[in-house]
Protein backbone atom coordinates (compact mmCIF):
# COMPACT_ATOMS: atom_id res chain seq x y z
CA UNK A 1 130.54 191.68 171.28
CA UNK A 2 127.96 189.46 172.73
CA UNK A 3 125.25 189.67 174.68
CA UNK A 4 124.11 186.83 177.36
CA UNK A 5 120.06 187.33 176.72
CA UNK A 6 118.25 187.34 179.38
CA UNK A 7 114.83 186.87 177.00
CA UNK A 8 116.20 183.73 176.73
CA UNK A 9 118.11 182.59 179.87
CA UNK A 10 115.44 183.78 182.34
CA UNK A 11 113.21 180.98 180.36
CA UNK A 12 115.76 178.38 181.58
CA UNK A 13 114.73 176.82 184.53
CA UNK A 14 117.31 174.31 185.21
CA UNK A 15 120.43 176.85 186.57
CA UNK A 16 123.00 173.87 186.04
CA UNK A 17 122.61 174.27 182.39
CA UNK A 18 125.42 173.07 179.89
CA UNK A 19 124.77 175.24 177.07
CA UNK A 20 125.16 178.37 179.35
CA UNK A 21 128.76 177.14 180.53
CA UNK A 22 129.29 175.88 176.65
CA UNK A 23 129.32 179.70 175.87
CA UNK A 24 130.83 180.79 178.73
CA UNK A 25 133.72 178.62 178.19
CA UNK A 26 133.77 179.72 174.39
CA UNK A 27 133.32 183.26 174.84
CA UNK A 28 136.56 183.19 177.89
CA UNK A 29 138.56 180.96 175.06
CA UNK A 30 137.92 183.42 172.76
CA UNK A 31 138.85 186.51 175.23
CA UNK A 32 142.32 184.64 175.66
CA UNK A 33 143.06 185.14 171.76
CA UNK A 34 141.77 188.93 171.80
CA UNK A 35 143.82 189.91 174.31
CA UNK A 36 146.96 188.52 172.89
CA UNK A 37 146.38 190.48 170.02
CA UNK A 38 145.81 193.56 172.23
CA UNK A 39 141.90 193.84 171.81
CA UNK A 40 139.00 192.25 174.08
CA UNK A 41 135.71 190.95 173.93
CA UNK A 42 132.47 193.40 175.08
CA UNK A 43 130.43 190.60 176.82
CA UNK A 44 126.83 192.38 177.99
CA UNK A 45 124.04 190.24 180.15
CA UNK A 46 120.67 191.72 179.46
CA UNK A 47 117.37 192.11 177.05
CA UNK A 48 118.97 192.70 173.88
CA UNK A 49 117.59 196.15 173.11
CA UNK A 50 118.47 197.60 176.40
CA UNK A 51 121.33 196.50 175.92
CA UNK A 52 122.03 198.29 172.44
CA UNK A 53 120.68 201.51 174.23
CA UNK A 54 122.95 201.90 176.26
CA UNK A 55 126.02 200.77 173.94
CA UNK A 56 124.67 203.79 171.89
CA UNK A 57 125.28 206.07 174.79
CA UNK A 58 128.64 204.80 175.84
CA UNK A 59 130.42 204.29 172.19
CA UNK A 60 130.39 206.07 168.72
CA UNK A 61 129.19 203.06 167.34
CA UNK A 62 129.43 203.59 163.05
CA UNK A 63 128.32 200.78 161.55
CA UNK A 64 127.03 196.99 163.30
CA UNK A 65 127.85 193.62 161.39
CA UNK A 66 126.50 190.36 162.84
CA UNK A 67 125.11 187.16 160.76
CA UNK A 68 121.58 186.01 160.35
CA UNK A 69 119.55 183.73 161.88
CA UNK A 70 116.61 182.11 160.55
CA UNK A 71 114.44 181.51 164.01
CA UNK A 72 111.04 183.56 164.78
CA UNK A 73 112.47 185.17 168.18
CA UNK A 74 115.87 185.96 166.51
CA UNK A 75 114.45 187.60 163.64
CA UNK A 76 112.25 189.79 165.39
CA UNK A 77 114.82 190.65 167.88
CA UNK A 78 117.66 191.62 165.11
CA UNK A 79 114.56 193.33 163.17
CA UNK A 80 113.85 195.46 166.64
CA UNK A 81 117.35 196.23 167.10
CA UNK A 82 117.90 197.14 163.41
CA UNK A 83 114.69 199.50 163.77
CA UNK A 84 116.86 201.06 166.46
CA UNK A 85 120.20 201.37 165.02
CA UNK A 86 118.71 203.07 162.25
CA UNK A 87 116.56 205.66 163.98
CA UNK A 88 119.94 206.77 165.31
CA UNK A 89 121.71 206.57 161.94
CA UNK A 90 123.69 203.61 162.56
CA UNK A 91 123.80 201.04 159.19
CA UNK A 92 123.23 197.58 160.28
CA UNK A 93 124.36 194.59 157.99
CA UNK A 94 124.14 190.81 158.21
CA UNK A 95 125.80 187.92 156.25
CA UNK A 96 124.90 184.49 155.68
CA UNK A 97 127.18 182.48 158.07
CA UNK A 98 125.92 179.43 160.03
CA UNK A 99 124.85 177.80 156.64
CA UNK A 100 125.88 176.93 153.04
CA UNK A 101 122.61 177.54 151.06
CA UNK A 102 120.29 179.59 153.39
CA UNK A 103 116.23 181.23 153.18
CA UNK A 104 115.35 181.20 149.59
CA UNK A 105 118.60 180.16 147.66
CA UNK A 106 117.42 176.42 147.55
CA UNK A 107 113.85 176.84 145.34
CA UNK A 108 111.88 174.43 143.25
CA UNK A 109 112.02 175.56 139.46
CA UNK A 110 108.67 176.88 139.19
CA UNK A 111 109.05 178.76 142.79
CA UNK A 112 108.43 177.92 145.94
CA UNK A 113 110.52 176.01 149.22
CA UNK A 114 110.79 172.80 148.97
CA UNK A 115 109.15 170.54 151.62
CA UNK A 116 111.00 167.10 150.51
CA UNK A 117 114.55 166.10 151.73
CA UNK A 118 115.44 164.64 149.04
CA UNK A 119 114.83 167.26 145.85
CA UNK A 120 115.73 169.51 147.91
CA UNK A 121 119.21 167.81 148.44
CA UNK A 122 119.80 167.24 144.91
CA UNK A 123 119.28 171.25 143.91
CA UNK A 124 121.54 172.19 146.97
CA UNK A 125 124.25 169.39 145.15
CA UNK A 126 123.49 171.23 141.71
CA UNK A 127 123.94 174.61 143.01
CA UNK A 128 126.86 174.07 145.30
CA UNK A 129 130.77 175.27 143.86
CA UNK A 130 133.62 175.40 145.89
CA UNK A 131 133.25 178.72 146.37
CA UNK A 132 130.34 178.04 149.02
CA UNK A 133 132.43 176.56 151.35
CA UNK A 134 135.98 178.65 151.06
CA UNK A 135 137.32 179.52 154.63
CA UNK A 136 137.43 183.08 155.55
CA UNK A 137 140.45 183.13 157.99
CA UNK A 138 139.96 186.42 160.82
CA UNK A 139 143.79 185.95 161.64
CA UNK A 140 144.01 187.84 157.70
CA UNK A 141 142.17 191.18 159.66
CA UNK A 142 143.44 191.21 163.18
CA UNK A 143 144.80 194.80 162.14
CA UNK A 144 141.16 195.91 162.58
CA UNK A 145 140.40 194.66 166.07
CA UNK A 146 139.68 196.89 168.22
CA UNK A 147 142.04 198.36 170.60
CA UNK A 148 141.33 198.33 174.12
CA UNK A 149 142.11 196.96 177.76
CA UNK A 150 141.27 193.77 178.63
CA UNK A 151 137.55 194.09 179.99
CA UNK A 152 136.00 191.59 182.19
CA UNK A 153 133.50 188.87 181.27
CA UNK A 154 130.58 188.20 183.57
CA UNK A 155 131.05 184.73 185.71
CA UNK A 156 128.37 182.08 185.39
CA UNK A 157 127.63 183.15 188.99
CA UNK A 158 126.58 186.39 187.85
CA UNK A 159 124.73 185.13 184.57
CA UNK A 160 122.57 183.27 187.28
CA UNK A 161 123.69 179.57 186.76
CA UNK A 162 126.19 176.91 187.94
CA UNK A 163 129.13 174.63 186.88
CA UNK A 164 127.61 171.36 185.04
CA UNK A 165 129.89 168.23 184.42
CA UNK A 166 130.24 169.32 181.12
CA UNK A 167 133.41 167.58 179.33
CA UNK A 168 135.12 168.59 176.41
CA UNK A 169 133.82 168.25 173.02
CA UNK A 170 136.13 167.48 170.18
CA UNK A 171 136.80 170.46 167.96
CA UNK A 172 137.47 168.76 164.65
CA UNK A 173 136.26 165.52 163.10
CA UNK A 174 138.74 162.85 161.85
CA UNK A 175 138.82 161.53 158.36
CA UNK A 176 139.21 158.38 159.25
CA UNK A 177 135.69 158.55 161.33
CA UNK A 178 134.25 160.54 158.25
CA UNK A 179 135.64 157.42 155.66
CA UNK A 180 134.01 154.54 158.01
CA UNK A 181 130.54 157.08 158.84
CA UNK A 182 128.06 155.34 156.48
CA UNK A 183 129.15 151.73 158.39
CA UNK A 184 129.23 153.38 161.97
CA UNK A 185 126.70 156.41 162.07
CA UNK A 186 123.77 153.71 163.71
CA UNK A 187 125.96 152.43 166.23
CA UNK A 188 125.09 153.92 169.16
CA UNK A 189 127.80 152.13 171.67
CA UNK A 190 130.81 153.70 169.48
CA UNK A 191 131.99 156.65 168.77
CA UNK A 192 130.67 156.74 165.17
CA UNK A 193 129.54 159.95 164.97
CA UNK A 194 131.52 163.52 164.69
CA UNK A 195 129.75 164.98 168.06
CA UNK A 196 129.84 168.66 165.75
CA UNK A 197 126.45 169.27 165.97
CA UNK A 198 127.11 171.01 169.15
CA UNK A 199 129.65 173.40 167.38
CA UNK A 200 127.46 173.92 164.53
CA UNK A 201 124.77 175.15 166.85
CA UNK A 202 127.31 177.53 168.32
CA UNK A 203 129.21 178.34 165.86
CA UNK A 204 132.69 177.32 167.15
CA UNK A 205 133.06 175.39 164.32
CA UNK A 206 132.38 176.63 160.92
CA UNK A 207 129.90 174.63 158.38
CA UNK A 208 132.05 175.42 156.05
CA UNK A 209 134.80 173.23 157.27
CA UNK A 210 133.05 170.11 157.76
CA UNK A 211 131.72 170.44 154.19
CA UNK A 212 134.90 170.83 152.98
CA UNK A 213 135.82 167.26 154.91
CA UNK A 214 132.72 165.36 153.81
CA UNK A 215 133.30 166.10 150.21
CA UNK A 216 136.69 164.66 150.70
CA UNK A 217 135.62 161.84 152.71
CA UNK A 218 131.36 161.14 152.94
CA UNK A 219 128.75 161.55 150.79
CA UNK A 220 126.84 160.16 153.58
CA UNK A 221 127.99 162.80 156.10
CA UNK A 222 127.01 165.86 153.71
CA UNK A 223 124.02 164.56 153.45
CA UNK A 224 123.24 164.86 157.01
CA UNK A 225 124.73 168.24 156.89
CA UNK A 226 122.16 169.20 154.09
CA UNK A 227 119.31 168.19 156.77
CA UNK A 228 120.38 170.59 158.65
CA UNK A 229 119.74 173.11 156.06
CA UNK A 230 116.88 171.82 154.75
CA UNK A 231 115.33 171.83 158.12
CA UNK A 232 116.13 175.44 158.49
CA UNK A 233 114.60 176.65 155.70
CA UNK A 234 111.61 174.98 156.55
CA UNK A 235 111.48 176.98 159.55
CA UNK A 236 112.19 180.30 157.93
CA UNK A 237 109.06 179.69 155.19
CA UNK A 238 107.22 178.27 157.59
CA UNK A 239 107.73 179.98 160.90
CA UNK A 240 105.08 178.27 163.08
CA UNK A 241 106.66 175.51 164.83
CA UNK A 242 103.86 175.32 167.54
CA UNK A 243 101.88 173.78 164.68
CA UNK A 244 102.06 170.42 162.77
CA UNK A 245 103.05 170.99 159.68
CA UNK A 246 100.26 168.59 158.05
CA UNK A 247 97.31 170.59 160.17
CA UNK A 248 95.87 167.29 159.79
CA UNK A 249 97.63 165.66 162.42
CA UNK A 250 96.42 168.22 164.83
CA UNK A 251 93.21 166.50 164.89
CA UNK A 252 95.47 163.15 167.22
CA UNK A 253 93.54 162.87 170.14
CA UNK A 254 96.77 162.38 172.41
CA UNK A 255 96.83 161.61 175.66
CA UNK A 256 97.73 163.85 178.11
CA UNK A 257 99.33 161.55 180.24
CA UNK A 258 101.54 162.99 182.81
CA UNK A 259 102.77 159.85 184.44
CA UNK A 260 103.82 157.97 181.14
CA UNK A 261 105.65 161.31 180.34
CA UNK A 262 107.38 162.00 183.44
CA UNK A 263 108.57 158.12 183.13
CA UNK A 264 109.65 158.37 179.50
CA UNK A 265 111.83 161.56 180.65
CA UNK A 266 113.26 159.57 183.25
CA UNK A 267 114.18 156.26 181.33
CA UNK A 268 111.84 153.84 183.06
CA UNK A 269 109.76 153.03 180.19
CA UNK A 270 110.76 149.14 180.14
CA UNK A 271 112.10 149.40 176.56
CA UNK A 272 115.89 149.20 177.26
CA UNK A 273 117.35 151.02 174.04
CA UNK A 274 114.67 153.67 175.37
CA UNK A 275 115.39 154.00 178.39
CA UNK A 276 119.47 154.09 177.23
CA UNK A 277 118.71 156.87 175.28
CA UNK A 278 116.74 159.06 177.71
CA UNK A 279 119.35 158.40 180.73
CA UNK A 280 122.39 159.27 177.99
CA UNK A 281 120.48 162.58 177.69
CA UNK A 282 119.56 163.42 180.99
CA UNK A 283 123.26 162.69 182.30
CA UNK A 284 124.72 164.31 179.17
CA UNK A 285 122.78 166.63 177.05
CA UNK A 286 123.40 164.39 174.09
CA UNK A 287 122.01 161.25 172.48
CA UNK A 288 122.86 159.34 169.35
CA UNK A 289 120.61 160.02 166.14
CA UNK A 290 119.63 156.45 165.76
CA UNK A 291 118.33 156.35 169.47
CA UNK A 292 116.50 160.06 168.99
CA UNK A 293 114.50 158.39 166.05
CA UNK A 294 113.56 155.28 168.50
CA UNK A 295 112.57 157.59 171.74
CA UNK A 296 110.74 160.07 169.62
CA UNK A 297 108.49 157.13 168.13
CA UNK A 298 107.93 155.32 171.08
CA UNK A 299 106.33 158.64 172.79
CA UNK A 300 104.67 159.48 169.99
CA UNK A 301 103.25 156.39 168.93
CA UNK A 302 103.48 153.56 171.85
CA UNK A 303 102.12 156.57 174.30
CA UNK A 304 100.35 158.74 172.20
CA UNK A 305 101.70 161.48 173.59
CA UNK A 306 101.87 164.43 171.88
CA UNK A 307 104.93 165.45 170.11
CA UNK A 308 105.23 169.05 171.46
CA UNK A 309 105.94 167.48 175.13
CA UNK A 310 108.94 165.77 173.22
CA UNK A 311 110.24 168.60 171.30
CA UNK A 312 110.49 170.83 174.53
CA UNK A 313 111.90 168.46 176.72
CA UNK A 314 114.36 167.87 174.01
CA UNK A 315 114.83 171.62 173.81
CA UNK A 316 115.47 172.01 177.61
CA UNK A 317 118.04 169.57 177.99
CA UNK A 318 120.28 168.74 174.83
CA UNK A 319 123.55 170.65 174.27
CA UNK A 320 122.74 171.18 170.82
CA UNK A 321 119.26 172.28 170.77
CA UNK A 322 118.94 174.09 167.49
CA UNK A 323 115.09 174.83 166.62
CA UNK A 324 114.52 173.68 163.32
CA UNK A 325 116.42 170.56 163.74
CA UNK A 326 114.64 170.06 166.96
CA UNK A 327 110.93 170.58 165.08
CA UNK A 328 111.75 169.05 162.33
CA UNK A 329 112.83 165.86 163.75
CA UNK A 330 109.86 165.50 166.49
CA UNK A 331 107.24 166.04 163.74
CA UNK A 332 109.44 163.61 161.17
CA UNK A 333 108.87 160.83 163.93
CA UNK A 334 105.48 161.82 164.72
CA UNK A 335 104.24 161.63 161.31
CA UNK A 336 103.22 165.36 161.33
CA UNK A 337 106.26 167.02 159.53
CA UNK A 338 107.55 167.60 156.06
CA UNK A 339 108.80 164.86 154.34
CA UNK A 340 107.79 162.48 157.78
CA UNK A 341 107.70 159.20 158.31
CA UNK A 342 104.27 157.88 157.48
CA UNK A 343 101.87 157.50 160.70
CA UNK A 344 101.90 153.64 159.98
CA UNK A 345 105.39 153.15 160.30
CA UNK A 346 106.15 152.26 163.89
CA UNK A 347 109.37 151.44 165.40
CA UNK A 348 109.60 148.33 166.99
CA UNK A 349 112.07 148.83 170.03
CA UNK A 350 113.05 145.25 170.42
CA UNK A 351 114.15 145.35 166.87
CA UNK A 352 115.72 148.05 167.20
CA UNK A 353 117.54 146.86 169.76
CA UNK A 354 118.88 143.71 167.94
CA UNK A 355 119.83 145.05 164.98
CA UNK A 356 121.60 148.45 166.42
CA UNK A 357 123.10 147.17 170.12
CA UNK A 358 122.75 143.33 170.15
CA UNK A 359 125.74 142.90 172.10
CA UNK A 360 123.96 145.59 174.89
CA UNK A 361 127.08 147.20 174.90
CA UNK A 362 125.12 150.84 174.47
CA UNK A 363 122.28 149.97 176.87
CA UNK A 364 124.45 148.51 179.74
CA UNK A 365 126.36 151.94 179.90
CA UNK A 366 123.05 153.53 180.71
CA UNK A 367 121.04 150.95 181.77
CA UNK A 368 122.86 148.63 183.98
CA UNK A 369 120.53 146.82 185.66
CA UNK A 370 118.72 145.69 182.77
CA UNK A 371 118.13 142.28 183.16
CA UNK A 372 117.97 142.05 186.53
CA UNK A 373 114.82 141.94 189.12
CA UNK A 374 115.45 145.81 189.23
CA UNK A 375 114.91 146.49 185.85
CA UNK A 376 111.38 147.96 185.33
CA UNK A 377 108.86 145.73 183.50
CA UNK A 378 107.88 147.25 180.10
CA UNK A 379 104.66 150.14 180.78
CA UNK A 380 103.11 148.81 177.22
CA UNK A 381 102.80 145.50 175.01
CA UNK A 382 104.37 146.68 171.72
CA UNK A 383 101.92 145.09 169.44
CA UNK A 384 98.94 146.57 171.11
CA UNK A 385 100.46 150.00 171.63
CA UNK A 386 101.24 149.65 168.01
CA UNK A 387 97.63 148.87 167.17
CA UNK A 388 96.51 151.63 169.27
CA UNK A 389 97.89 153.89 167.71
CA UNK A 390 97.26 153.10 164.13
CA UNK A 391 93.48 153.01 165.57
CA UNK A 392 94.09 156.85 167.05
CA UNK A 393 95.88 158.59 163.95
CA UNK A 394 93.29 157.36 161.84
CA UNK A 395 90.59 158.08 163.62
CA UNK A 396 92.07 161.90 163.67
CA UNK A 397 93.30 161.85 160.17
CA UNK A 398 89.61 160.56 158.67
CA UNK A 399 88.44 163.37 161.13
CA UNK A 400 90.20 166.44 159.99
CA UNK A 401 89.47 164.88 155.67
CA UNK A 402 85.73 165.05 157.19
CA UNK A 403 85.64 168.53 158.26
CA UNK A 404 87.46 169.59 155.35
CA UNK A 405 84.98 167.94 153.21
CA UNK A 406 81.92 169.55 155.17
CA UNK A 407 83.96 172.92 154.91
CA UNK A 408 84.46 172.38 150.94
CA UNK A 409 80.47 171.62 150.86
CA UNK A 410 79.45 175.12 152.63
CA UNK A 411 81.85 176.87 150.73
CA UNK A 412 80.73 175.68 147.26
């Protein structure tokens, strides 16, 4: 079964959304393959616990499996809905799924999350086995499907949205890209990456596989895969993503500049590997990881605008929006987050630009009348936006130590 949430779609304001037709096209895949085998999908469109209300009315539901989910909202929806399967005496079990190590299975040795990439990478190394990352094959249990007429699935029209331009995403990763990744994975004008994190979001492809791969083929590639991870149980020991995670940094006087913003969205900031990156997003739902890094410190520290504006414009238009990875990265760039790069460290666009696209090839895709009289002139001087905002963090940063101080000194 699943259930199209409307907690969560009514939220989405754009109605030509690409993860909505992502899932849509997934879920009527998937209903292809049931029926062939005689079974079909349930597909419900609703608030989750209504929903289950009425499933309790119209089946003799015995037991309910699903898979967890490390998120604040998810967790107290499955918590609600497991509060109501119970009252009616229906057991409710979860598995770990959409991860190899998961929660608290990754700990220091004296107790405790880590909040650094790379201990934390070494202990998930130390602990992995093969075992981790074995397949579990459904087409070995198709005898228990359930038996039923084909029933139908909702349209998008119904589900309240429209058709995107969505194209289709590869469903497997070569190992030739995975052999060449460490050499390619910064080029943002070829296809260097695997373009899974979609899939991993969605679960249409398994984690497991792509481990499996990178062990054959890329260190460097598990490595990002163990991000992932570490960013997510970040988020489930530290469920606040509103917040900085140095509370610190909270103390930025950003500016609350609409206009800068609403030009940064739009790729008119004058910075051409910027402004690439932006336009790939807004036309695509994607962007490259080297270009994220460069658009996430330019609004952050040329603008001084405040990372939260980033993270949820981020989460309203990339195809695979996935919370902690989302967080994580905004406040890595900012300064803010675990593990982040330190406030003083500043990309430099231009340099940027020559060392990862010096042929253009990546910013003349998106940008293509850079260099021209119709190319927007640059809305800040690098070197004083830079200086800026080493001025502003450290203003906030000797701010919040100062209060802290004064706090220790009425305390004591």
């Amino acid at each position: 079964m699943f259930i199209f949430d409307t907690d969560i779609l009514d939220k989405l304001q754009d109605k030509a959304d690409r993860r909505v037709e992502f899932i849509h096209r997934a879920l009527t895949r998937l209903q292809v393959k049931f029926v062939e085998q005689g079974s079909s999908l349930l597909v419900e469109h609703g608030r989750p616990l209504d929903v289950w209300k009425c499933l309790l009315e119209r089946f003799d539901i015995t037991a309910v499996t699903t898979n967890h989910d490390h998120e604040p909202y998810a967790n107290s929806r499955d918590k609600a809905i497991e509060d109501l399967l119970v009252a009616h005496g229906v057991p409710f079990h979860t598995y770990k799924d959409i991860s190899i190590f998961e929660r608290d299975e990754v700990m220091k040795d004296a107790g405790g999350p880590y909040t650094v990439y790379t201990p934390y990478m070494r202990k998930w190394k130390a602990l992995f086995t093969p075992e981790a990352a074995k397949p579990f094959p459904s087409g070995h249990h198709l005898d228990g499907l359930w038996r039923s007429s084909p029933l139908p699935l909702p349209s998008l029209e119904v589900l309240g949205f429209l058709t995107t331009d969505l194209g289709e995403l590869p469903m497997m990763v070569s190992a030739s890209l995975l052999k060449h990744y460490h050499e390619t994975r910064d080029t943002p004008s070829i296809p260097g990456t695997s373009r899974m994190s979609p899939h991993l979001r969605f679960g249409t492809v398994s984690v497991r596989s792509l481990v499996r791969e990178a062990l054959k083929h890329s260190d460097k590639y598990l490595n990002e895969l163990i991000w992932r991870e570490f960013y997510m149980q970040i988020l489930w020991h530290f469920p606040h993503p509103d917040k900085a995670f140095k509370p610190a940094y909270d103390n930025i006087a950003w500016r609350h500049d609409e206009q800068a913003f609403k030009a940064w969205c739009e790729g008119r900031t004058g910075y051409p590997l910027v402004d690439a990156g932006m336009r790939e997003l807004n036309a695509t739902g994607l962007m490259h990881n080297r270009v994220r890094m460069v658009v996430a410190s330019f609004l952050t520290k040329h603008l001084l605008i405040d990372w939260r504006w980033g993270e949820a414009w981020f989460a309203a238009k990339l195809l695979d929006f996935e919370l902690s990875s989302n967080n994580g990265g905004w406040q890595w760039a900012s300064g803010s987050g675990c593990d982040a790069a330190p406030y003083f460290r500043v990309f430099n666009p231009h340099l940027q630009l020559e060392k990862f696209d010096p042929a253009l090839k990546y910013v003349k895709i998106w940008v293509p009348e850079y260099g021209s009289a119709n190319y927007v002139q640059p809305m800040v001087v690098h070197e004083v936006a830079r200086k800026r905002a080493l001025e502003t963090y450290k203003q906030g940063l000797e701010g919040s130590r100062a209060m802290e101080q004064g706090q220790t000194k009425l305390f004591t």
